[in-house]
Protein backbone atom coordinates (compact mmCIF):
# COMPACT_ATOMS: atom_id res chain seq x y z
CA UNK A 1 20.72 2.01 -3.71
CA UNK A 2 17.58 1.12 -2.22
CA UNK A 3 13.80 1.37 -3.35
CA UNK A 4 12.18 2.23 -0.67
CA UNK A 5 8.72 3.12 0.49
CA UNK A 6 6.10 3.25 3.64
CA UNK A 7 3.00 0.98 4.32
CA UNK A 8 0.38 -0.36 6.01
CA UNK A 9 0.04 -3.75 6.62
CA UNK A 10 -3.31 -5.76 6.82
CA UNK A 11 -4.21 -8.08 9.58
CA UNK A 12 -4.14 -12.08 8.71
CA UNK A 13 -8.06 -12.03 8.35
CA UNK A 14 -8.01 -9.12 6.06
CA UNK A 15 -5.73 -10.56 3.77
CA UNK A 16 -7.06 -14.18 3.88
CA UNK A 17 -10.39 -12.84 3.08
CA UNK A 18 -8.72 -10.29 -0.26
CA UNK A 19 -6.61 -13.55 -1.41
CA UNK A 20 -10.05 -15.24 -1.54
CA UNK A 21 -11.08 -12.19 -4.07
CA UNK A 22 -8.40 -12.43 -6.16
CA UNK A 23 -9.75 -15.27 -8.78
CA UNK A 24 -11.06 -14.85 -12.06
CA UNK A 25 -9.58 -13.37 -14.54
CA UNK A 26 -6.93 -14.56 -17.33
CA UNK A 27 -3.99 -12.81 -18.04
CA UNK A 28 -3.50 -10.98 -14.68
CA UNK A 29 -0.52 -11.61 -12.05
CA UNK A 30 -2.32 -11.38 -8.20
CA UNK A 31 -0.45 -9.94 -5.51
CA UNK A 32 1.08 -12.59 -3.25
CA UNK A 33 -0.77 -12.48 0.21
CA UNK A 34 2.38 -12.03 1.63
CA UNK A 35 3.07 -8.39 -0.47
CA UNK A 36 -0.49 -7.06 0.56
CA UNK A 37 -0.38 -3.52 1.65
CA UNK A 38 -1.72 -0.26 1.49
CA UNK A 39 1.78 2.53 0.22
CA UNK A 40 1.26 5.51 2.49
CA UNK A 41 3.94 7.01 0.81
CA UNK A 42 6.70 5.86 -1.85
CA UNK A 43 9.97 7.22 -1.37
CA UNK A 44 11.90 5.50 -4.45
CA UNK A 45 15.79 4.92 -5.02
CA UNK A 46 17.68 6.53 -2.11
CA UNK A 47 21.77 6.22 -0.96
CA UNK A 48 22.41 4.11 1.85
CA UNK A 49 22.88 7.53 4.27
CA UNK A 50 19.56 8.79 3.14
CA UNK A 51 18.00 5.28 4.01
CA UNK A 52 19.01 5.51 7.24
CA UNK A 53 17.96 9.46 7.81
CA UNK A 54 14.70 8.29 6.99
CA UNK A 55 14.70 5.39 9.14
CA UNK A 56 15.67 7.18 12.24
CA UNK A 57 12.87 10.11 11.34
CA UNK A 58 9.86 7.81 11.15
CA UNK A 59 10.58 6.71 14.75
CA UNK A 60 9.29 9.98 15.51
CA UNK A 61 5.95 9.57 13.75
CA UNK A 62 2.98 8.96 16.31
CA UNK A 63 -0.67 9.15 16.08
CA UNK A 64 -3.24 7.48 17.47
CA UNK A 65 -4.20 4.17 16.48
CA UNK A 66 -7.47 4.09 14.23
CA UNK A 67 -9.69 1.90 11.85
CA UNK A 68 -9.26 1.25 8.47
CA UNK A 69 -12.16 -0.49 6.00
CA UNK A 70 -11.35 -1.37 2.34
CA UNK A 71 -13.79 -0.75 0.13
CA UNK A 72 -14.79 -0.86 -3.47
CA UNK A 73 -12.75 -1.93 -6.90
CA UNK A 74 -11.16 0.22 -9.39
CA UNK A 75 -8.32 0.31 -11.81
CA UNK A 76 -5.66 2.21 -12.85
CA UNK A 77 -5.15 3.98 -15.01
CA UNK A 78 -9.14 5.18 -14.65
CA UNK A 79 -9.30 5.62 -18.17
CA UNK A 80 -7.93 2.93 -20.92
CA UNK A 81 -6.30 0.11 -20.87
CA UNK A 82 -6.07 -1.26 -17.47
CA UNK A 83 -2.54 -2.00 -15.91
CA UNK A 84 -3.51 -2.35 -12.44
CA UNK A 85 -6.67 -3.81 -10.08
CA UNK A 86 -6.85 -2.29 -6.50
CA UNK A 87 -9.64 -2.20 -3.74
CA UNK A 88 -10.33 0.48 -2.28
CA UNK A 89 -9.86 2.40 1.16
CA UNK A 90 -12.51 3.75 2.77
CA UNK A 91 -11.83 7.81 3.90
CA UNK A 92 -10.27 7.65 7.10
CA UNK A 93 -9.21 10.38 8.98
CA UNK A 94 -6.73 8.64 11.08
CA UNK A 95 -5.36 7.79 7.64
CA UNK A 96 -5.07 11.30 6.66
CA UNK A 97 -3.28 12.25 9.71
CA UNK A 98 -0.75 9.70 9.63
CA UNK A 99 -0.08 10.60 5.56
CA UNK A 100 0.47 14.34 6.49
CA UNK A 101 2.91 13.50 9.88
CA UNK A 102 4.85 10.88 7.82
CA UNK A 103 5.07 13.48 4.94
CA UNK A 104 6.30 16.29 7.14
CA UNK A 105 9.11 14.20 8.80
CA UNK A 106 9.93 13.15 5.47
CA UNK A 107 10.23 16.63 4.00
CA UNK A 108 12.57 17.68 6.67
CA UNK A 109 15.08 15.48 5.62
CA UNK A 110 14.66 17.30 2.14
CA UNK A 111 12.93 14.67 0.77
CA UNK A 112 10.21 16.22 -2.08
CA UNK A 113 6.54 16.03 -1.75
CA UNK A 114 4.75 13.20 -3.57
CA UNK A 115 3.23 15.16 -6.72
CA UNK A 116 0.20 13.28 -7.16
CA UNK A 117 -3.08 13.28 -5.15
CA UNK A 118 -2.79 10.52 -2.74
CA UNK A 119 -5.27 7.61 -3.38
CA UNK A 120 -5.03 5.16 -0.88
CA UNK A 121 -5.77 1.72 -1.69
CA UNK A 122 -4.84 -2.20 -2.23
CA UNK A 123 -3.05 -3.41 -5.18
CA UNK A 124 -4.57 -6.95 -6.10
CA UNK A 125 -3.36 -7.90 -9.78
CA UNK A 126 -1.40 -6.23 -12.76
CA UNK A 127 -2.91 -6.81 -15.54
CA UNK A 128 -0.72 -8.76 -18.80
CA UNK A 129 -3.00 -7.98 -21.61
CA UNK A 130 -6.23 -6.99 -22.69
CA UNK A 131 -9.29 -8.53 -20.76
CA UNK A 132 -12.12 -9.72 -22.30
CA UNK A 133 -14.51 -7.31 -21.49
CA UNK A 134 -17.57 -9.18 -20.42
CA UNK A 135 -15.07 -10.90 -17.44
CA UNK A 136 -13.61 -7.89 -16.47
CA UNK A 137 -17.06 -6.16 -16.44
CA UNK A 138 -18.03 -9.07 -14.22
CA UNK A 139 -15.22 -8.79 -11.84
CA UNK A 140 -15.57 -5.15 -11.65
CA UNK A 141 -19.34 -5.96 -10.51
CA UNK A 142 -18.94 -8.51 -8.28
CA UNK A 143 -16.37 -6.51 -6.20
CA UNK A 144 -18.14 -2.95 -6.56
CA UNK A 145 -19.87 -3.59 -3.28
CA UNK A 146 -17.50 -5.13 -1.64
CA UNK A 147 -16.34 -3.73 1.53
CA UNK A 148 -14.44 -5.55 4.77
CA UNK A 149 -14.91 -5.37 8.05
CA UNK A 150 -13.34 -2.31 9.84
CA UNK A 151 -9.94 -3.10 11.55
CA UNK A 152 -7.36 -1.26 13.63
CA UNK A 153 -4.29 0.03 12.34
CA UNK A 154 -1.27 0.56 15.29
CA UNK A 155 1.82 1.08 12.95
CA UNK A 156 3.21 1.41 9.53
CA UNK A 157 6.21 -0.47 7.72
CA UNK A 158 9.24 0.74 5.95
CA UNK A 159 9.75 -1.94 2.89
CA UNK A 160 12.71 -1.61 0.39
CA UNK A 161 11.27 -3.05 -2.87
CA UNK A 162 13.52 -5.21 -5.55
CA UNK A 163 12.08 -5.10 -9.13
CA UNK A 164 12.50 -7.90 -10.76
CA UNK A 165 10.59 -9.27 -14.30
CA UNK A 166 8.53 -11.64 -12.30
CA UNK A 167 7.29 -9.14 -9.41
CA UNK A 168 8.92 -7.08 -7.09
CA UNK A 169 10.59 -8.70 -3.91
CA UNK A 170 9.07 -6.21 -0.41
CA UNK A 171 11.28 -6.74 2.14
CA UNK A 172 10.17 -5.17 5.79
CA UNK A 173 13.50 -3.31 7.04
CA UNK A 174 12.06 -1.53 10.03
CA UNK A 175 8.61 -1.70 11.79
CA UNK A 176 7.15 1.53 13.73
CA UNK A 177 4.33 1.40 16.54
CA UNK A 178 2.23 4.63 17.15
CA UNK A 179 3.45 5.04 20.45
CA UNK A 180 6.86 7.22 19.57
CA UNK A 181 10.31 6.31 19.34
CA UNK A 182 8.95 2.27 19.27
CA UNK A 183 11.01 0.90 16.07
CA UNK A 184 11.67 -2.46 15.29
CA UNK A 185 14.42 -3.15 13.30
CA UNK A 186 13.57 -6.21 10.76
């Protein structure tokens, strides 16, 4: 069955510039430039019929194209041990938009709500073990301000996801413009 989810993907600048961020720190496994993206929604494990329900559904997604700036560093979890490094997306009501439409073709096809308060943002490491805290503290300051330049955002992706020990494989299956009914199968 597979893992599926939707995302935004980040023009060759944008990423170039994050995969220049990502440096520093011991015990942490960076996202490949190649996996950058920002989830607008993960679906999870889904039967082969389903998969393609879904598929045909977000070609009737549209909005209008709009601008996107990351922004910031955090971690989850927020409180703890940290598992995971992301930056930061800027609030963006194109972003919004496009979260509830994808959501609302999605939940026509039965597919349940995401329970948690979306928080839109770039994964850049998971995190192995325990950070010394002065680095981390360091990292977390040097990238507190950081924030790219604005860029446009026309589409989104549909990825199926293989976990494996070493990372997860993201495999594009199907790429959607704005304009509706404009799919491109992978």
């Amino acid at each position: 069955m597979p893992r599926i989810y939707i995302a935004l993907d980040l023009p060759e600048d944008v990423v170039d510039q994050v995969d220049r961020l990502c440096v520093g720190l011991p015990d942490v496994r960076w996202t490949d430039a190649d996996d950058l993206h920002v989830t607008l929604r993960f679906i999870g494990e889904v039967d082969h019929a389903t998969f393609e329900e879904i598929g045909e559904a977000l070609a009737d997604v549209s909005a209008p194209p709009f601008d996107l700036q990351l922004q910031g560093v955090g971690h989850f979890p927020p409180r703890g041990q940290p598992t995971t490094l992301w930056l930061g997306v800027a609030p963006s009501e194109g972003l919004q938009t496009l979260k509830r439409r994808v959501d609302r073709h999605l939940a026509s096809l039965g597919i349940p709500a995401d329970p948690r308060k979306y928080a839109p943002h770039l994964t850049i490491a998971r995190i192995r073990a325990p950070l010394p805290e002065s680095r981390f503290g360091s990292f977390l300051k040097r990238l507190s301000l950081y924030r790219s330049e604005p860029f446009s955002i026309s589409g989104f992706t549909l990825y199926s996801s293989l976990l494996r020990t070493e990372g997860a494989i993201h495999t594009p299956e199907a790429r959607y413009d704005f304009v509706q009914g404009v799919a491109e199968r992978v």
